[in-house]
N, C-alpha and C. Protein backbone atom coordinates (compact mmCIF):
# COMPACT_ATOMS: atom_id res chain seq x y z
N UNK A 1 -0.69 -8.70 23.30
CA UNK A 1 -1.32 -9.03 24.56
C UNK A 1 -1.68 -10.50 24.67
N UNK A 2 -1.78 -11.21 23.11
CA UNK A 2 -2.02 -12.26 23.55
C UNK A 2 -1.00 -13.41 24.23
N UNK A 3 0.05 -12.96 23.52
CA UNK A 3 0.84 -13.87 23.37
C UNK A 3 1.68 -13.85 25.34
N UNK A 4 1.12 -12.29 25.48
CA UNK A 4 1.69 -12.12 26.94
C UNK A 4 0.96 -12.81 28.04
N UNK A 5 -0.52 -12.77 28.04
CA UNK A 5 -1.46 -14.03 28.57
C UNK A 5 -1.09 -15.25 28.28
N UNK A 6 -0.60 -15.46 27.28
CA UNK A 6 -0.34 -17.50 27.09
C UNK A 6 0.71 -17.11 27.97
N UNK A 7 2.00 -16.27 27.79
CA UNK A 7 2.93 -16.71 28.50
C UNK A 7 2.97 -16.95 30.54
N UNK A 8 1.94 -16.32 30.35
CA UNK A 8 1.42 -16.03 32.07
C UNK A 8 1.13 -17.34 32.13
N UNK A 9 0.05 -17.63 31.26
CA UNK A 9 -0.45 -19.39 30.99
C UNK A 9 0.64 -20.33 31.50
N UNK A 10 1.54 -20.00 30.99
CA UNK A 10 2.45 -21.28 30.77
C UNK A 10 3.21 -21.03 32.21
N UNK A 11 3.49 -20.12 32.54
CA UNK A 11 3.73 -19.55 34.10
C UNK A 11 3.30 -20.52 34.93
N UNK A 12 1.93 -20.92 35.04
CA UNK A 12 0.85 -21.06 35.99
C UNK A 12 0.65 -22.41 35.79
N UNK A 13 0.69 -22.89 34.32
CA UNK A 13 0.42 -24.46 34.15
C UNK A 13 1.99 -25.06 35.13
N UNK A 14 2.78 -24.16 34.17
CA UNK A 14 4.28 -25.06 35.02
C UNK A 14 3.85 -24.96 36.70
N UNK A 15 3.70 -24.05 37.22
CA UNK A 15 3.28 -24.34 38.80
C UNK A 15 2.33 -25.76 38.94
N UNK A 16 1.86 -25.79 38.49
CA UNK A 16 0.63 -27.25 38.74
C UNK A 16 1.86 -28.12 38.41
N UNK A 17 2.45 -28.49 37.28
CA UNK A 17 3.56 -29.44 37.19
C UNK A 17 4.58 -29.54 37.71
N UNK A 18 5.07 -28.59 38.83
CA UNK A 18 6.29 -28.19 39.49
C UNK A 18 5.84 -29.07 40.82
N UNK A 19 4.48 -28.41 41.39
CA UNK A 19 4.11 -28.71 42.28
C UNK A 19 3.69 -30.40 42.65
N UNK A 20 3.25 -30.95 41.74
CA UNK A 20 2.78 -32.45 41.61
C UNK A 20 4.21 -33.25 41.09
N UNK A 21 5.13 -32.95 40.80
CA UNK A 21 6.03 -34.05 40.16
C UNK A 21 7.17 -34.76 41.21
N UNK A 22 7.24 -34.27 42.00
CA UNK A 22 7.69 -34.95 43.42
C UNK A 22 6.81 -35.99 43.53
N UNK A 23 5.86 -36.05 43.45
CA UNK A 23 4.62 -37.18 44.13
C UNK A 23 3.87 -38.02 43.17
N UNK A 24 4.23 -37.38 41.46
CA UNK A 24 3.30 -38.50 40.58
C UNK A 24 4.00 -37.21 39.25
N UNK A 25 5.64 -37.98 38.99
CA UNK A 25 5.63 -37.93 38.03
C UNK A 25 4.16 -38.07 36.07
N UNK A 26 4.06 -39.28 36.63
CA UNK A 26 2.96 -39.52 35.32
C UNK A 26 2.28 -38.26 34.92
N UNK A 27 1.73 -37.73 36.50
CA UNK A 27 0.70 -36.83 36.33
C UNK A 27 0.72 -35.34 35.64
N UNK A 28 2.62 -35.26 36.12
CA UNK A 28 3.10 -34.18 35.61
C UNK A 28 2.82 -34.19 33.82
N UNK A 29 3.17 -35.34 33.21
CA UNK A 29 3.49 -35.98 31.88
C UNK A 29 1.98 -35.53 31.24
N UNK A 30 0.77 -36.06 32.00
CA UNK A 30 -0.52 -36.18 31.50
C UNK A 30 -0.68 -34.58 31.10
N UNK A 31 -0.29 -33.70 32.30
CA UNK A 31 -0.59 -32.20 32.50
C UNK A 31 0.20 -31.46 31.49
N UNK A 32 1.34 -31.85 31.06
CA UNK A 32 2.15 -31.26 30.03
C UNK A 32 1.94 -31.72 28.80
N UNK A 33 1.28 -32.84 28.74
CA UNK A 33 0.55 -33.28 27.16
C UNK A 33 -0.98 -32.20 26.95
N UNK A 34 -1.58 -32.73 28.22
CA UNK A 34 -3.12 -31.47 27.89
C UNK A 34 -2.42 -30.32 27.95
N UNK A 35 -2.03 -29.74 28.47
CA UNK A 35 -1.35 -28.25 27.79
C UNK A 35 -0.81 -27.99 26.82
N UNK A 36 0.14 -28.73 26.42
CA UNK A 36 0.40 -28.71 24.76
C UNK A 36 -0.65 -29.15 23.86
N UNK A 37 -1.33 -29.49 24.35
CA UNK A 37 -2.03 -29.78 22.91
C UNK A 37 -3.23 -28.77 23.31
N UNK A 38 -3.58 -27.87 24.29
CA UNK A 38 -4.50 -26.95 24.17
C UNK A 38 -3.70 -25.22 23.85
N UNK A 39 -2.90 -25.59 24.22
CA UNK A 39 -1.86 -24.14 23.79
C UNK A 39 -1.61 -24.24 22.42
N UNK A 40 -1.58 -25.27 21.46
CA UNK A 40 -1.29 -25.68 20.02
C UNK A 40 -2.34 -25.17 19.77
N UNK A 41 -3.89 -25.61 20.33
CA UNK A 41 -5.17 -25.13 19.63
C UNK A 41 -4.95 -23.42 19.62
N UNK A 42 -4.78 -23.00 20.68
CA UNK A 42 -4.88 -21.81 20.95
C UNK A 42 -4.00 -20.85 19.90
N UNK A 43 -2.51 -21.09 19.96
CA UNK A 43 -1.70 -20.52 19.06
C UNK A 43 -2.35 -20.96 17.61
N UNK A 44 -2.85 -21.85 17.42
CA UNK A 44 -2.86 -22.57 15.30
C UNK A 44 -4.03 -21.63 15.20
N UNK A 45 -5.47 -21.42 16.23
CA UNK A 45 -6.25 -20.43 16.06
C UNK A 45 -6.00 -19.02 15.84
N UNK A 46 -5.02 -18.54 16.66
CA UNK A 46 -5.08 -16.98 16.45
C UNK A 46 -4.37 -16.83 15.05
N UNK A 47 -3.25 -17.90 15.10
CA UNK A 47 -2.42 -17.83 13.99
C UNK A 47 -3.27 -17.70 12.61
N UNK A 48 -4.42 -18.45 12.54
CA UNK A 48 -5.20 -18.68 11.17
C UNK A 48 -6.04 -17.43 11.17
N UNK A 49 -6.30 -16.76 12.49
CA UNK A 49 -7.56 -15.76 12.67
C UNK A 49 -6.46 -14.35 12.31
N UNK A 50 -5.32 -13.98 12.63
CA UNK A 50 -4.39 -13.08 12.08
C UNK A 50 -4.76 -12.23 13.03
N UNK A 51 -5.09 -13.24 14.52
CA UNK A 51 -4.89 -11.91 15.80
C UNK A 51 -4.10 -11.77 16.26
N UNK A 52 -3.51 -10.72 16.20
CA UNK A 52 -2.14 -10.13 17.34
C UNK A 52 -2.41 -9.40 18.02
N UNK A 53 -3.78 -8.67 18.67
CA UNK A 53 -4.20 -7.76 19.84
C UNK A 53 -5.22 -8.01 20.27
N UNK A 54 -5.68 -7.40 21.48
CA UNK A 54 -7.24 -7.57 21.34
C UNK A 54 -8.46 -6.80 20.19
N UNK A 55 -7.82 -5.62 19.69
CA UNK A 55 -8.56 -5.31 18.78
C UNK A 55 -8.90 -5.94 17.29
N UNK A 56 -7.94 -6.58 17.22
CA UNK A 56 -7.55 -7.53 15.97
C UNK A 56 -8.59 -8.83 16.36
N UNK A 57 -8.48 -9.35 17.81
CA UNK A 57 -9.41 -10.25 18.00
C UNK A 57 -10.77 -9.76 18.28
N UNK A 58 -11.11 -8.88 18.35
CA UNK A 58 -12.79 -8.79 18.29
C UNK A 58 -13.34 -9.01 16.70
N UNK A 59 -12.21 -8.11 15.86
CA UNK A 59 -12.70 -8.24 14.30
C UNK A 59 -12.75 -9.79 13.96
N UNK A 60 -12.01 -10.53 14.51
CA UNK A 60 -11.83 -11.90 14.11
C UNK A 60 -13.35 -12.91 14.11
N UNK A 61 -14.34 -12.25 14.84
CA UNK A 61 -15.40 -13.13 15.03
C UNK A 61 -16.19 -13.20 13.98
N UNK A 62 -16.20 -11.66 12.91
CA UNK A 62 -16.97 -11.52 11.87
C UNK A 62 -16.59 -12.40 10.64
N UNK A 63 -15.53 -12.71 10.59
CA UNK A 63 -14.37 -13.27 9.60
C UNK A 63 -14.53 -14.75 10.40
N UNK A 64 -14.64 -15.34 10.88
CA UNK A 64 -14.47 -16.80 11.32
C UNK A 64 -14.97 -17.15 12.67
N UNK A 65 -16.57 -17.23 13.09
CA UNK A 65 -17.14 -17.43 13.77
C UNK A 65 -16.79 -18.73 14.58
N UNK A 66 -16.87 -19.75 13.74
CA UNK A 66 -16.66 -21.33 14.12
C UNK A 66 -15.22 -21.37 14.27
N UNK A 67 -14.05 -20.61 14.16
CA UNK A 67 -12.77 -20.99 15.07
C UNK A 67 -12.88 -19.57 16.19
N UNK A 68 -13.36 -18.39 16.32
CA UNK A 68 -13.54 -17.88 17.71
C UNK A 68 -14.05 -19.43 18.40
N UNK A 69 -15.48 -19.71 18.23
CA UNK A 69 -15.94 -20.17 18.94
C UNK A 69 -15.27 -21.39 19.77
N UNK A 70 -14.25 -21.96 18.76
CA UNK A 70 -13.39 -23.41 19.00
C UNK A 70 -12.05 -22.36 20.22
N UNK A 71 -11.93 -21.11 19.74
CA UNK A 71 -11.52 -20.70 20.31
C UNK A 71 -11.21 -20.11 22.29
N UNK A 72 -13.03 -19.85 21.57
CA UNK A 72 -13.66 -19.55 23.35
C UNK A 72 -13.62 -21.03 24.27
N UNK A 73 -14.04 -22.02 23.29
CA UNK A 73 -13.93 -23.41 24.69
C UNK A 73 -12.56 -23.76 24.61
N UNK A 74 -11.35 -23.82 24.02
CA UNK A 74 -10.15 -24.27 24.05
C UNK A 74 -9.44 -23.11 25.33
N UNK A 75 -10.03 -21.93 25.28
CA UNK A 75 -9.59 -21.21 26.26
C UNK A 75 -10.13 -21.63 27.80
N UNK A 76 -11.73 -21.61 27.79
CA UNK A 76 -12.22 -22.04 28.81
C UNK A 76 -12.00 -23.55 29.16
N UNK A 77 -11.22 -24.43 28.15
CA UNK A 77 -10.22 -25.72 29.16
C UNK A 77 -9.32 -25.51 29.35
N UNK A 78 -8.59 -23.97 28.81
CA UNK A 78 -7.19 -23.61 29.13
C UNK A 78 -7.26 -23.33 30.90
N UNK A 79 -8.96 -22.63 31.28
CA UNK A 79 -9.10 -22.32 32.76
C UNK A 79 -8.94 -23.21 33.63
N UNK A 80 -9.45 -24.28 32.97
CA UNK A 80 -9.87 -25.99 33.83
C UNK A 80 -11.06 -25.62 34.33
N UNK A 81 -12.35 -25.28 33.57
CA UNK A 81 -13.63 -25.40 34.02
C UNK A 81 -14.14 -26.55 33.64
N UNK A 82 -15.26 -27.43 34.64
CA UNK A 82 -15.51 -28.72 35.00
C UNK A 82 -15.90 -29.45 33.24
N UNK A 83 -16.18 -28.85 32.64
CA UNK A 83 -16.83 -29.66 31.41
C UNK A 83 -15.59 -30.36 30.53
N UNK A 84 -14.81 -29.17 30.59
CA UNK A 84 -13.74 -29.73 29.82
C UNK A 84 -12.57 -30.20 29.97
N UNK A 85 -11.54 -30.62 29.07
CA UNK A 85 -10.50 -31.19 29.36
C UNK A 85 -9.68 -30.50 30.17
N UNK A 86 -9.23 -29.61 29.98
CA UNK A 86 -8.46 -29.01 31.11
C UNK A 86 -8.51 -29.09 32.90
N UNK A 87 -9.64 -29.42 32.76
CA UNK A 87 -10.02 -29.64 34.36
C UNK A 87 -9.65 -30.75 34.81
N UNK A 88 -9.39 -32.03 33.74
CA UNK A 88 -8.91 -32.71 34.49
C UNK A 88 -7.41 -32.96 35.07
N UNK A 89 -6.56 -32.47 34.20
CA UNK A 89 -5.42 -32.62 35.55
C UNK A 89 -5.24 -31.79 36.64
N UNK A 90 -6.02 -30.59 36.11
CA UNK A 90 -6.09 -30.02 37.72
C UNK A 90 -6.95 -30.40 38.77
N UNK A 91 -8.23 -31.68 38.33
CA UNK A 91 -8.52 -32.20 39.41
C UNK A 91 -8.05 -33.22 39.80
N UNK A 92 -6.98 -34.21 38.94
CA UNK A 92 -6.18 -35.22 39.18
C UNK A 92 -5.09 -34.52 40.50
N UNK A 93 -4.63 -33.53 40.12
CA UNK A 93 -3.74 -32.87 41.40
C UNK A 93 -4.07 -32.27 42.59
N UNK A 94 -5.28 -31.81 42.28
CA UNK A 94 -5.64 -31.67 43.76
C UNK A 94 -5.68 -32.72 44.21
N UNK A 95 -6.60 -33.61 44.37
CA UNK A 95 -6.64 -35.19 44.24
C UNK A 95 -5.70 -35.64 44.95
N UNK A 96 -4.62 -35.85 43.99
CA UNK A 96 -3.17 -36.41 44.68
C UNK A 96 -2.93 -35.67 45.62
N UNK A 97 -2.79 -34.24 45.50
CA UNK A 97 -2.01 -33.66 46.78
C UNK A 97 -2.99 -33.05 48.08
N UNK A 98 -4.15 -33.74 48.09
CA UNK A 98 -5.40 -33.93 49.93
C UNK A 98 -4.52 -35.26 49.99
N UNK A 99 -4.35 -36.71 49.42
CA UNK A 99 -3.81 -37.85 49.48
C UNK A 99 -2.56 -37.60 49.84
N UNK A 100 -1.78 -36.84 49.93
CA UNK A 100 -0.86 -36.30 50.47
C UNK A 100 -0.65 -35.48 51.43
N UNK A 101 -1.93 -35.27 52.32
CA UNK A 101 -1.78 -34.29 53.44
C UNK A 101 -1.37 -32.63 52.57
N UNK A 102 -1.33 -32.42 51.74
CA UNK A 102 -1.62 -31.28 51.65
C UNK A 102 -2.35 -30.22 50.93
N UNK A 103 -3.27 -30.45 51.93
CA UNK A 103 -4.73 -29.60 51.60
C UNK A 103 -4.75 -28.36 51.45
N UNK A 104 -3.61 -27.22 52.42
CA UNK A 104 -3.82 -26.40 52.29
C UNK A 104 -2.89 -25.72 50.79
N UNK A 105 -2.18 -26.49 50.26
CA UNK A 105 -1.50 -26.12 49.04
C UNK A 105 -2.22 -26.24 48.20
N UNK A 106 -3.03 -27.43 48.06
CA UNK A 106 -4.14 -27.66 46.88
C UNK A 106 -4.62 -26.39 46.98
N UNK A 107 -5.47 -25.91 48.55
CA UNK A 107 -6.27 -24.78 47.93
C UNK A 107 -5.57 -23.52 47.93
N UNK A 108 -4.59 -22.71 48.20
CA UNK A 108 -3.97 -22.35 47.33
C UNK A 108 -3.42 -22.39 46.25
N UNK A 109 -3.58 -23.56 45.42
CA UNK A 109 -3.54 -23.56 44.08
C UNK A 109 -4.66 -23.27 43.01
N UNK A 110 -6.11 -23.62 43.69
CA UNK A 110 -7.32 -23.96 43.30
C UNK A 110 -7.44 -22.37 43.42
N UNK A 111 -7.51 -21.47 44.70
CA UNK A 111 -7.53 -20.24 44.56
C UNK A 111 -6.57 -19.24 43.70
N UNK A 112 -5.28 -19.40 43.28
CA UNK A 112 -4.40 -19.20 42.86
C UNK A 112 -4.75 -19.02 40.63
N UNK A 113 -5.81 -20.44 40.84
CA UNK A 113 -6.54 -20.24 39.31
C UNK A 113 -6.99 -19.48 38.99
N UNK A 114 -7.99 -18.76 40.31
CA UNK A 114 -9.00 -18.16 39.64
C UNK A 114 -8.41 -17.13 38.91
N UNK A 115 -7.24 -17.02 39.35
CA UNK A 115 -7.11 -15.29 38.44
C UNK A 115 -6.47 -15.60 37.07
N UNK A 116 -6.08 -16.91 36.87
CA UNK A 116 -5.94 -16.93 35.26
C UNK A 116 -6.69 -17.63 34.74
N UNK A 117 -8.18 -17.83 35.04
CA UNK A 117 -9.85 -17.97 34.72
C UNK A 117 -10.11 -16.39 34.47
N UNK A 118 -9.37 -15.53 35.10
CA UNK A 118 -10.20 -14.10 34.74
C UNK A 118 -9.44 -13.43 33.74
N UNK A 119 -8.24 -13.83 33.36
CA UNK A 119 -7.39 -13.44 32.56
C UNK A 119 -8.29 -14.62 30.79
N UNK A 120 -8.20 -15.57 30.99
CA UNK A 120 -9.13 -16.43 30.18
C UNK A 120 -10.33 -15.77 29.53
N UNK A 121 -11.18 -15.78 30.98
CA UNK A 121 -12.68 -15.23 30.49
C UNK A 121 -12.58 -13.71 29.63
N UNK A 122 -11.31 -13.07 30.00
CA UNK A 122 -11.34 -11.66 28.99
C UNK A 122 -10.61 -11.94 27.60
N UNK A 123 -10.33 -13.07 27.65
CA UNK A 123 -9.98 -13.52 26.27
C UNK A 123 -11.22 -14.03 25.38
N UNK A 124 -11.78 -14.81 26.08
CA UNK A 124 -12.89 -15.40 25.54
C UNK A 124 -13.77 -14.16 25.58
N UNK A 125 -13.93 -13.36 26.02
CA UNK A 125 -15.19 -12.09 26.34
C UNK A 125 -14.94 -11.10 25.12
N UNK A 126 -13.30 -11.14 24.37
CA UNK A 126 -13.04 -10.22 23.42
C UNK A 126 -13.10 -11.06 22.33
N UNK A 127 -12.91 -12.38 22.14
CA UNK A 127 -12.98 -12.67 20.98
C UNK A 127 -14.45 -13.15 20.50
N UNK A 128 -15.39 -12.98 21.48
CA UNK A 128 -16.53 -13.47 21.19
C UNK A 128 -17.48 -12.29 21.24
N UNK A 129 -17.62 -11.61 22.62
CA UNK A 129 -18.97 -11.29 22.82
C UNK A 129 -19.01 -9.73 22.51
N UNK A 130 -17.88 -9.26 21.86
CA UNK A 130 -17.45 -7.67 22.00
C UNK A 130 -17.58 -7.73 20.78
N UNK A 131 -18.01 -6.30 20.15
CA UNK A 131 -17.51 -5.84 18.60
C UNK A 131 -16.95 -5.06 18.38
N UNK A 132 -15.97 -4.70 17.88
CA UNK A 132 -15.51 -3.33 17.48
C UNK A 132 -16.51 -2.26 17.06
N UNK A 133 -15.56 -0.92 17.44
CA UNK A 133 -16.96 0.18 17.42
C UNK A 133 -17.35 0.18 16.03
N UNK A 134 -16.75 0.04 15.03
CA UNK A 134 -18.11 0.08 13.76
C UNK A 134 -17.88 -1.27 12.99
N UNK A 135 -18.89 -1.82 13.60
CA UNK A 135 -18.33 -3.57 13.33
C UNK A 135 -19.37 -3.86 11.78
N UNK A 136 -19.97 -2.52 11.36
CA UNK A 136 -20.93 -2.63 9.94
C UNK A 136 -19.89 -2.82 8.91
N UNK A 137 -18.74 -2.28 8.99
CA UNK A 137 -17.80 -2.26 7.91
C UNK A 137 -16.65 -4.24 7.90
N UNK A 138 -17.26 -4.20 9.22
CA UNK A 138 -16.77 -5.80 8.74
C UNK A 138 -17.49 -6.94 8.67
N UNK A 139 -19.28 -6.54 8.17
CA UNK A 139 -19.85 -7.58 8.12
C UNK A 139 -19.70 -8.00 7.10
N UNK A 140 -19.18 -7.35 6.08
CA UNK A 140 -18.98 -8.04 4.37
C UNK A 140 -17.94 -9.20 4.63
N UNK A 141 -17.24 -8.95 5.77
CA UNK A 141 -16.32 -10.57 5.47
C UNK A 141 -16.91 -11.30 6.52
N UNK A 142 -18.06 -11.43 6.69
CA UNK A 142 -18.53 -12.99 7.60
C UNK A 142 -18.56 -14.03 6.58
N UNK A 143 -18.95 -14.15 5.14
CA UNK A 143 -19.38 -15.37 4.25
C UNK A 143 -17.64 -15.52 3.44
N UNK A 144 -16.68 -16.07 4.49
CA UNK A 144 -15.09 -16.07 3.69
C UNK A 144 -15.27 -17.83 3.95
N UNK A 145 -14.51 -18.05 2.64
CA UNK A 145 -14.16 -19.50 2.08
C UNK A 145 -13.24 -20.03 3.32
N UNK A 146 -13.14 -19.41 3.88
CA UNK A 146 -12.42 -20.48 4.70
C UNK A 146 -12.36 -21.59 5.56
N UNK A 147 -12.01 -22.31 5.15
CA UNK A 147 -12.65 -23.89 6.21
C UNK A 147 -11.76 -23.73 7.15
N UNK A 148 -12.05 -24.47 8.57
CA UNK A 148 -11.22 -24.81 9.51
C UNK A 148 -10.28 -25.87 9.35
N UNK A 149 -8.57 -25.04 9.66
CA UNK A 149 -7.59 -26.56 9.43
C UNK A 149 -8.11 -27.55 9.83
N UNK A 150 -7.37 -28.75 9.28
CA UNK A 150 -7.94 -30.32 10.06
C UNK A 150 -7.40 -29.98 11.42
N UNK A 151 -6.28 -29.70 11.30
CA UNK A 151 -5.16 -30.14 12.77
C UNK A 151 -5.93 -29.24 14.09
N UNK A 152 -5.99 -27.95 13.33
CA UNK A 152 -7.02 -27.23 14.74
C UNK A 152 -8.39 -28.00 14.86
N UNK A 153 -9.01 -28.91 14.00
CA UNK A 153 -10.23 -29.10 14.42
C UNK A 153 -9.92 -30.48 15.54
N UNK A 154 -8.95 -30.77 14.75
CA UNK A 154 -8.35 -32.48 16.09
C UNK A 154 -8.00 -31.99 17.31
N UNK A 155 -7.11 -30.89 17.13
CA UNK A 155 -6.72 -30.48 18.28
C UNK A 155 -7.70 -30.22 19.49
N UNK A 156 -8.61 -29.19 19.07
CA UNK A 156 -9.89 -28.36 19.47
C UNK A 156 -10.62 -29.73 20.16
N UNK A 157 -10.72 -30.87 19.30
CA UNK A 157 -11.62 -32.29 19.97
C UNK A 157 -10.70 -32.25 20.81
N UNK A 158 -9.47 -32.38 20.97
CA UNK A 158 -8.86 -32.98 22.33
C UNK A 158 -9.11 -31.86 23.18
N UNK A 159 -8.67 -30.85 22.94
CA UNK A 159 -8.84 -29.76 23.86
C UNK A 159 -10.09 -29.34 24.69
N UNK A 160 -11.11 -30.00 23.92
CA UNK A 160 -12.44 -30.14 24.95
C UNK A 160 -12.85 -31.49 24.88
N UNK A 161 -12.66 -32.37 24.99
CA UNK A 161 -13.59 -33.06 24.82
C UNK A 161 -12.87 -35.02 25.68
N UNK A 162 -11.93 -34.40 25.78
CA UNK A 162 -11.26 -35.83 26.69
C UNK A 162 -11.75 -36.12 28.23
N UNK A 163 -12.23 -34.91 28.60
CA UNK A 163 -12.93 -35.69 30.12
C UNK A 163 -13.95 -36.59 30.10
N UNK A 164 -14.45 -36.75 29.12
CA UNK A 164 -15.09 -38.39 28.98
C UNK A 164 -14.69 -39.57 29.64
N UNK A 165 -13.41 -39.80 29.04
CA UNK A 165 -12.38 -40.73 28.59
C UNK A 165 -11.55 -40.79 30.24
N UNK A 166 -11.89 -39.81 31.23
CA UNK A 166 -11.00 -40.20 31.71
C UNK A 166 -10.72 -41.13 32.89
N UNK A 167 -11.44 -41.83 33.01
CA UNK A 167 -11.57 -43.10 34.24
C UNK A 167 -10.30 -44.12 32.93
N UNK A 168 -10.23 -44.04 31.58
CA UNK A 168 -9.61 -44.52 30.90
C UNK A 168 -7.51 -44.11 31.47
N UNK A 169 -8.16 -42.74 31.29
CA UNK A 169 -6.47 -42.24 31.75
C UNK A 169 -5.96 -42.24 32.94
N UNK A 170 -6.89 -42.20 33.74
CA UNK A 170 -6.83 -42.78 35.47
C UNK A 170 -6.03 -43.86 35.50
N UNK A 171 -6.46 -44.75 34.57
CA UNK A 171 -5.72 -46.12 34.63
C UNK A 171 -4.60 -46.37 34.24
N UNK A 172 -4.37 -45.70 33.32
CA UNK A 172 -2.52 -45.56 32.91
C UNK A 172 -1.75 -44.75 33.73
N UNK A 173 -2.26 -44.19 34.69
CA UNK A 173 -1.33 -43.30 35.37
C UNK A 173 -0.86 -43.90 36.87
């Protein structure tokens, strides 16, 4: 199931890049770099967490708290909610395309999100806030040696944490 949600993902990101690259190549470029590098977080996470369902991902929280959690915000910039990186090329494109007279496509696109924000939030809702029904038998593996890869933890910084920066990327584009 997961892998069938990213692919919806990638469905929906390509629409934002389909839709904007007539009018600002760059922007397309910016939008296909933040997606790869938040779909990398996303896949290197489940990959290390050994989820392949949703039931597999609820157990995953007891076993590795601090990559769910890198997990839950890399998803929620996968939505493009305002804090994080993801939001910004989807507010770079709306953006461009009101500057383009077309407003009413933006908000059909903007409305068009919400439903893979709700597909998101049940990702983030199972790997975090749910337990499996006898979740006593997997509290013995919360204290596991395992550190977080470097590459997911770099990734994970980019994946939240570039809307800072971006009056910086405004300018290269």
């Amino acid at each position: 199931p997961n892998s069938k949600i990213l692919a919806f993902s990638s469905i929906s990101h390509l629409g934002w890049m389909t839709i904007i690259i007539i009018y600002n190549p760059n922007l397309t470029l910016l939008n296909f770099y933040a997606y790869s590098i938040m779909t990398s977080t996303v896949f290197l996470t489940l990959n290390t967490t050994k989820a392949l369902k949703l039931s597999t991902l609820m157990t995953s929280w007891t076993k590795a708290p601090i990559l769910n959690t890198t997990l839950t915000l890399t998803l929620l910039s996968l939505a493009g909610l305002p804090p994080l990186t993801g939001f910004l090329p989807k507010w770079l494109i709306i953006f461009d395309l009101t500057k383009q007279d077309l407003t009413p496509i933006a908000t059909l696109m903007v409305m068009l999100s919400l439903l893979g924000l709700f597909f998101y939030l049940r990702l983030a809702y199972y790997s975090t806030i749910t337990l499996p029904p006898n979740s006593t038998n997997y509290m013995k593996q919360w204290h596991t040696n395992k550190s977080p890869n470097t590459l997911i933890s770099i990734l994970t910084s980019l994946s939240i944490l570039l809307l800072p920066i971006s009056p910086m990327i405004l300018a290269t584009t």
